[in-house]
Protein backbone atom coordinates (compact mmCIF):
# COMPACT_ATOMS: atom_id res chain seq x y z
CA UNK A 1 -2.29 -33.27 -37.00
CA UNK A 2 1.01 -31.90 -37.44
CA UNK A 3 1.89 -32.42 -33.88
CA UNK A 4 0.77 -35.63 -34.08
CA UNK A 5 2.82 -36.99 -36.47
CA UNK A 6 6.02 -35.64 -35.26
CA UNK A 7 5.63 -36.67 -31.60
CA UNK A 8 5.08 -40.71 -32.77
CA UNK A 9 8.04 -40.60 -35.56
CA UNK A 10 10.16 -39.68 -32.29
CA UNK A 11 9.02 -42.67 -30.57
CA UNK A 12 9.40 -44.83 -33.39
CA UNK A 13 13.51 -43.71 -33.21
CA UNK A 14 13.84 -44.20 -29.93
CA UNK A 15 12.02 -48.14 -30.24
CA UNK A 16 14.21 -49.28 -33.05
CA UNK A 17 17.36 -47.84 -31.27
CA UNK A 18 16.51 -49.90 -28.01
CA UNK A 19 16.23 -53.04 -30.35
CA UNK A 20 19.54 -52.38 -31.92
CA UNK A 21 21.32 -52.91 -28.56
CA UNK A 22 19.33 -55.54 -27.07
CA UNK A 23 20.44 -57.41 -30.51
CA UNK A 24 24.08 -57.44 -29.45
CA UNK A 25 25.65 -60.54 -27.60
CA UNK A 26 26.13 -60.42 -24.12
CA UNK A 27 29.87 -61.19 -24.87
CA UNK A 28 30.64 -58.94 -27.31
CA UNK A 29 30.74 -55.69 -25.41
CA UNK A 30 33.87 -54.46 -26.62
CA UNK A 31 32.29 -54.12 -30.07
CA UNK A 32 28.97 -52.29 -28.92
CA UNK A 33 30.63 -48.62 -28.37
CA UNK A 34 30.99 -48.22 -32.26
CA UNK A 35 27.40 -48.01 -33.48
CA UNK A 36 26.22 -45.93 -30.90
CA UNK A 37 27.75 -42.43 -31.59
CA UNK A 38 26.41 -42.69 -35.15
CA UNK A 39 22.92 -42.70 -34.11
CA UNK A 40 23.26 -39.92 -31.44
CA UNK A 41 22.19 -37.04 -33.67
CA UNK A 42 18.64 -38.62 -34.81
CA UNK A 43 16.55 -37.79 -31.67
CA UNK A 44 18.21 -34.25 -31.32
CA UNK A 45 16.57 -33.07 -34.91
CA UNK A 46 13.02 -34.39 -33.08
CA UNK A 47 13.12 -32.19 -31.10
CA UNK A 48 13.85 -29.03 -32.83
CA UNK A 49 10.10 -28.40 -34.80
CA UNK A 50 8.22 -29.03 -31.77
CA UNK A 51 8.55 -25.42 -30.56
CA UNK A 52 7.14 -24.34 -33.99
CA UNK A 53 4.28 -25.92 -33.97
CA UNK A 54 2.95 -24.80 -30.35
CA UNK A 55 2.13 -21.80 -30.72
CA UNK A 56 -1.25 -21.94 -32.52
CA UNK A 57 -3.74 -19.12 -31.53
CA UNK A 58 -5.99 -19.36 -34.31
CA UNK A 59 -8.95 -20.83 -32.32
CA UNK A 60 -8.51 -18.30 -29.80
CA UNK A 61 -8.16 -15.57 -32.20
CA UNK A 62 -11.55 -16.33 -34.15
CA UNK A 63 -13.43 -17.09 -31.14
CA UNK A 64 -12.68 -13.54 -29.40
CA UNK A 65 -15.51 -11.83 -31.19
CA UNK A 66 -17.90 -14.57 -31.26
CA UNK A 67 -19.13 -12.87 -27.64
CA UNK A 68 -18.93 -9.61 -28.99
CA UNK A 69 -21.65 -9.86 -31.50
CA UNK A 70 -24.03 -11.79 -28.62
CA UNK A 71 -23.64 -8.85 -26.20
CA UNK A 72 -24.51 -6.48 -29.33
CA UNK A 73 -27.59 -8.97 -30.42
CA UNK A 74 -28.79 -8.87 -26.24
CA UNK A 75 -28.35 -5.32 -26.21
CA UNK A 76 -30.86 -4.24 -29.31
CA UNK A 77 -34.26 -5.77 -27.99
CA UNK A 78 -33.55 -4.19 -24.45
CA UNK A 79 -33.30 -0.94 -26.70
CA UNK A 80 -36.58 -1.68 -28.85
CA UNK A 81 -38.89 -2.95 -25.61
CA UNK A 82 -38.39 0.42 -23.29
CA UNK A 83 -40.48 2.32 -25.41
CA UNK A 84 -43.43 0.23 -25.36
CA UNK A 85 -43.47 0.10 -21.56
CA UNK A 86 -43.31 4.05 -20.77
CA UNK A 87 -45.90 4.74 -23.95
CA UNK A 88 -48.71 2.33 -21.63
CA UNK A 89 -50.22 4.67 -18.68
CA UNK A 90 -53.41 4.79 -17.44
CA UNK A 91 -55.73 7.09 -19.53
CA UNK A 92 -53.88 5.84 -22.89
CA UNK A 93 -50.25 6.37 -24.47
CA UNK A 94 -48.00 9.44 -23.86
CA UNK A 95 -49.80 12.51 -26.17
CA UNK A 96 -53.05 10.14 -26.19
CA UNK A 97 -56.15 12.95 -25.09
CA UNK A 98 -58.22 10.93 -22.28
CA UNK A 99 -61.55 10.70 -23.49
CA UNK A 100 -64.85 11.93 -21.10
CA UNK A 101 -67.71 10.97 -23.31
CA UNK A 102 -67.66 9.30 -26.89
CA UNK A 103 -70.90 8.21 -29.08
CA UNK A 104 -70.94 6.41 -32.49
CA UNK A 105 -75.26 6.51 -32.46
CA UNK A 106 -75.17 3.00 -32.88
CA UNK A 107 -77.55 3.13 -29.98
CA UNK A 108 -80.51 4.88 -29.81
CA UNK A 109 -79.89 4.89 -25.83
CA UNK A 110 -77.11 6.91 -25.79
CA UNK A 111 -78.83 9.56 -23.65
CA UNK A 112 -79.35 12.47 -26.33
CA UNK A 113 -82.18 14.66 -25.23
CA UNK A 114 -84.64 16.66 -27.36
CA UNK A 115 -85.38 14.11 -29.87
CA UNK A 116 -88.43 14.80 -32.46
CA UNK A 117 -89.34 14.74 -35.90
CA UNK A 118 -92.43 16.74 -37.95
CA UNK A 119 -92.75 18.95 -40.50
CA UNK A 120 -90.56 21.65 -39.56
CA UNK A 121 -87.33 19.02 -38.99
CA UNK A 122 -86.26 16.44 -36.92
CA UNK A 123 -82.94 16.27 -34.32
CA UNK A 124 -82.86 12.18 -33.55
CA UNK A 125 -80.75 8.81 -34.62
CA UNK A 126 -81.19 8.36 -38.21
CA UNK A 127 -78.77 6.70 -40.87
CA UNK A 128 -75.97 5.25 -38.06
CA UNK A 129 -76.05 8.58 -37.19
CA UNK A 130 -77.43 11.88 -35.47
CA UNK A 131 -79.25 13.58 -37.92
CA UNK A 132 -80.07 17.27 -37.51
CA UNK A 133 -82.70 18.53 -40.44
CA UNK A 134 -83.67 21.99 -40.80
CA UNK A 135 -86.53 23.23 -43.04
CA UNK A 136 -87.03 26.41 -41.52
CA UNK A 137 -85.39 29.68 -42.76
CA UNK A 138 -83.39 31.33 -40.57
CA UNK A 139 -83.08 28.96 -37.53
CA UNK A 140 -80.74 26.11 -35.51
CA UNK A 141 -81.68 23.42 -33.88
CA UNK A 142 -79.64 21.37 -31.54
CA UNK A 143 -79.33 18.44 -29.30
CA UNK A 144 -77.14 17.75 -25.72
CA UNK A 145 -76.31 14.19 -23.81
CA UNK A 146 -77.18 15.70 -21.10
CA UNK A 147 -73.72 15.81 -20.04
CA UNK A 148 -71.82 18.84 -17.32
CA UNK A 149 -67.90 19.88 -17.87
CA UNK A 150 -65.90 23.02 -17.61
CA UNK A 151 -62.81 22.63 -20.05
CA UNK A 152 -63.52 20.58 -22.90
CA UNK A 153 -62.53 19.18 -26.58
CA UNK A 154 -65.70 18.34 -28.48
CA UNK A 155 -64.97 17.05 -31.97
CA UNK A 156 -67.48 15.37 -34.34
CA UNK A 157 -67.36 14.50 -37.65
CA UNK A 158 -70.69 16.45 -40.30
CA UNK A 159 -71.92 15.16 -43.79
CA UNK A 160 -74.19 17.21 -45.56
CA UNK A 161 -76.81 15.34 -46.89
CA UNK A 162 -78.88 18.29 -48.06
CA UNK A 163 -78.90 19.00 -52.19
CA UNK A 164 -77.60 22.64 -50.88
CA UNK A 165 -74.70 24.36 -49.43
CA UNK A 166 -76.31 27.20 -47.82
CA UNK A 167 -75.87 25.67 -44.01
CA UNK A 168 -74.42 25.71 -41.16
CA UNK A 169 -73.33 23.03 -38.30
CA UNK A 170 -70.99 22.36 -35.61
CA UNK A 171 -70.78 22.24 -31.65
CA UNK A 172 -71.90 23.42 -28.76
CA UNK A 173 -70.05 23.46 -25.13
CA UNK A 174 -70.95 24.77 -21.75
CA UNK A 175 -74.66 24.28 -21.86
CA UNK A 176 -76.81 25.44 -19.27
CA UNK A 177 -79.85 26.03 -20.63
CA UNK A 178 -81.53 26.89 -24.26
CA UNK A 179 -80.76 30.38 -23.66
CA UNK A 180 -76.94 30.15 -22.39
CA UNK A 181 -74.12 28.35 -24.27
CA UNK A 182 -71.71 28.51 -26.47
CA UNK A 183 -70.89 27.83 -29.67
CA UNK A 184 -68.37 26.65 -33.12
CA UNK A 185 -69.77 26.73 -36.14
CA UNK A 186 -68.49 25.89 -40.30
CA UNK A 187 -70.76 25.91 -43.08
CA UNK A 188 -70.51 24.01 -46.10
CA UNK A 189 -69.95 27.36 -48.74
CA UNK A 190 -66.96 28.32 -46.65
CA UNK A 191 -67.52 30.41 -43.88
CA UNK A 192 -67.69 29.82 -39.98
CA UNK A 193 -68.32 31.28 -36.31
CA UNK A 194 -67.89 31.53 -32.50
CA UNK A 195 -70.48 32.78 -30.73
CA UNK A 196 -72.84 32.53 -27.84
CA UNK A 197 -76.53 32.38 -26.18
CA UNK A 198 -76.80 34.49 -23.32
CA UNK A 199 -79.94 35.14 -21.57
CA UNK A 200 -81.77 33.68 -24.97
CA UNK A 201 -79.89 36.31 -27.19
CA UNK A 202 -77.39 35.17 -29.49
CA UNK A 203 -74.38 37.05 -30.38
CA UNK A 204 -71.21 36.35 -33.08
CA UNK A 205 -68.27 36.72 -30.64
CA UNK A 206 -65.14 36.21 -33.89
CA UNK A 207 -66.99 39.31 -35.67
CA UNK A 208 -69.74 41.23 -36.16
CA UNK A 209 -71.10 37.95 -38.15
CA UNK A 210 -70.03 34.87 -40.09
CA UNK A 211 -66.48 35.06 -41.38
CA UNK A 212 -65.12 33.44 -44.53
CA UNK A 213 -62.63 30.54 -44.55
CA UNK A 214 -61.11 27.93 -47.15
CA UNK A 215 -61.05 25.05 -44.93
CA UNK A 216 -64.47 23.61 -45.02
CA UNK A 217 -65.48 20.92 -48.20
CA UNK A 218 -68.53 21.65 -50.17
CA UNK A 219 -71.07 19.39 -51.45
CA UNK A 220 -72.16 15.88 -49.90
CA UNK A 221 -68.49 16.05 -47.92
CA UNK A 222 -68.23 15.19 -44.53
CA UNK A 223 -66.48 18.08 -42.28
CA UNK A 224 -64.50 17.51 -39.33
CA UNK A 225 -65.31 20.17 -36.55
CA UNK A 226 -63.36 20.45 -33.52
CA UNK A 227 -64.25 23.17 -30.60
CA UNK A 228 -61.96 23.69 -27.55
CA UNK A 229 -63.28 25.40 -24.70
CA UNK A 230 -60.81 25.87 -22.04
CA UNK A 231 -61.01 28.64 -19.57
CA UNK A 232 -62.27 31.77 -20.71
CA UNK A 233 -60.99 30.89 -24.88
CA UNK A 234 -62.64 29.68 -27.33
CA UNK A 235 -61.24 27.69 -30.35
CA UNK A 236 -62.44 26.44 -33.57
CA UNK A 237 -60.81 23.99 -36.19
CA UNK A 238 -61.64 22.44 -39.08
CA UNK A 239 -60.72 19.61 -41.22
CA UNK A 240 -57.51 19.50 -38.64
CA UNK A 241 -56.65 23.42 -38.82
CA UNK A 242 -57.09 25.71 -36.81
CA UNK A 243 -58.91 28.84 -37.62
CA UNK A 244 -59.52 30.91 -34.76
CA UNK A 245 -59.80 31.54 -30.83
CA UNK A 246 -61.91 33.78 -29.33
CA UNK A 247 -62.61 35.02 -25.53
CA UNK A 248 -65.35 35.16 -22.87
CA UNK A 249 -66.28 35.00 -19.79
CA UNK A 250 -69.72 34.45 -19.57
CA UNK A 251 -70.44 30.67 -19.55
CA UNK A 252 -67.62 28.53 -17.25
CA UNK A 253 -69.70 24.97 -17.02
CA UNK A 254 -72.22 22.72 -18.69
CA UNK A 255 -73.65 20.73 -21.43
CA UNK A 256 -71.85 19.65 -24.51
CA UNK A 257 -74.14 19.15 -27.89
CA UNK A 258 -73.92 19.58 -31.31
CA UNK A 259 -75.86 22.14 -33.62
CA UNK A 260 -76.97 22.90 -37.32
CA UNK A 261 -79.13 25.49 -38.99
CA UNK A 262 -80.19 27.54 -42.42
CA UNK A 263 -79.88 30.98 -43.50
CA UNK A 264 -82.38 32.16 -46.80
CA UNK A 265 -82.52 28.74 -48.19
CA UNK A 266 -84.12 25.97 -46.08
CA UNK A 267 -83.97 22.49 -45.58
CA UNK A 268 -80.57 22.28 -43.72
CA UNK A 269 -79.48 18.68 -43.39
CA UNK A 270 -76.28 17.37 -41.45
CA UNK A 271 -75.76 14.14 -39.84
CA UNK A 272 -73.58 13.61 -37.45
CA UNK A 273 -71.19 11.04 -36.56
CA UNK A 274 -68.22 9.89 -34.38
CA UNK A 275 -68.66 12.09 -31.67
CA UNK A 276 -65.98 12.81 -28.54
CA UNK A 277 -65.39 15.01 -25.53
CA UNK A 278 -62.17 15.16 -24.48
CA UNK A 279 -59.96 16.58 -21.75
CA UNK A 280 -57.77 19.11 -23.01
């Protein structure tokens, strides 16, 4: 605006000094030299603020970091997206176990064998569940999908559903037989195990028999048991801690399952949910 104003009050001079001498008679040009020095100095003092108002860099100087802050806005969702890419492999996300077999019992065709009920228990689908009942003293039952693996991760999560504590229930991994397997066991009054079948005899391979532990829930709480099997160690957790790792060598392959049983008191009762075999 400034610029503006001065540049057309310089032509407005230099218009009214033109008139002034085309005013003067074409005779009288002795006369015409007078008037003219007089008026000499006005367009020099025109020129004189025009420097001053060229240099103006405020436009440029504000719009220098306008592209700074888009590089910085382009540069954040690169940052945020390259995560998401490397975390989606096949098998699952980076730290994600693959999973071999999983089994919610919603269907009663989910291949479990050994299924009964009568008067001394039952091992079958029951509740949503897999429900293993034991009213005999002194004895386990168990149940397999009739599955083979070597190394394994079988987790699963128990309720007890009997009016007792006096129990015990878990899994079972490398399953060849009735008489050869192994397995993790947590009972509901705090104690647990690692132990095997061999030839049909059973033996308590984390001590001479069933030791105590505080990380089992008593009552009507469900238990979440967790047995690795991976090369020649065995080890149990429970609730999401570990408690302890054994070794053997006598089973390498076979059949995962899961397994409950009594002591003195019978009438054992554990059902069994949200079961999965992974690869460790």
């Amino acid at each position: 605006m400034k610029l503006t104003w001065k540049i057309s009050s310089f032509a407005l001079v230099l218009v009214l000094a033109s008139l002034a001498c085309s005013a003067l008679p074409l005779g009288q040009s002795t006369a015409t030299p007078i008037p003219i020095p007089s008026n000499i100095p006005l367009p020099t003092s025109t020129p004189s603020p025009i420097p001053t108002d060229i240099p103006l860099p405020l436009p440029t100087a504000t719009a220098t970091p306008v592209p700074t802050a888009t590089i910085a806005d382009t540069v954040i969702p690169i940052a945020t997206d390259t995560p998401e890419a490397v975390a989606t492999i096949p098998g699952g996300a980076i730290g994600t176990p693959i999973i071999l077999f999983q089994d919610d019992f919603s269907s009663v065709l989910s291949g479990w064998s050994d299924l009964y009920r009568d008067e001394t228990g039952m091992t079958d689908y029951d509740q949503g569940g897999f429900r293993i009942q034991v009213i005999q003293t002194q004895f386990d039952y168990w149940a397999n999908p009739n599955l083979s693996f070597t190394d394994v991760r079988v987790e699963v999560d128990a309720t007890n559903i009997s009016s007792h504590d006096n129990n015990d229930f878990g899994v079972i991994c490398r399953y060849t037989d009735s008489g050869n397997f192994y397995f993790l066991l947590g009972t509901s009054d705090g104690y647990y195990a690692i132990g095997k079948y061999t030839d049909s005899e059973q033996s308590i391979i984390s001590g001479e028999n069933y030791l105590p532990t505080d990380t089992t829930l008593s009552g009507n709480a469900t238990n979440h048991i967790r047995g690795d099997c991976v090369g020649n160690t065995l080890s149990l957790f429970i609730n999401g801690t570990f408690v302890d790792s054994v070794t053997d060598n006598d089973h390498t392959f076979g059949d995962v399952g899961l397994m409950a049983g009594t002591f003195d008191e019978p009438g054992a009762d554990i059902l069994f949910d949200n079961f999965f075999v992974y690869q460790p």
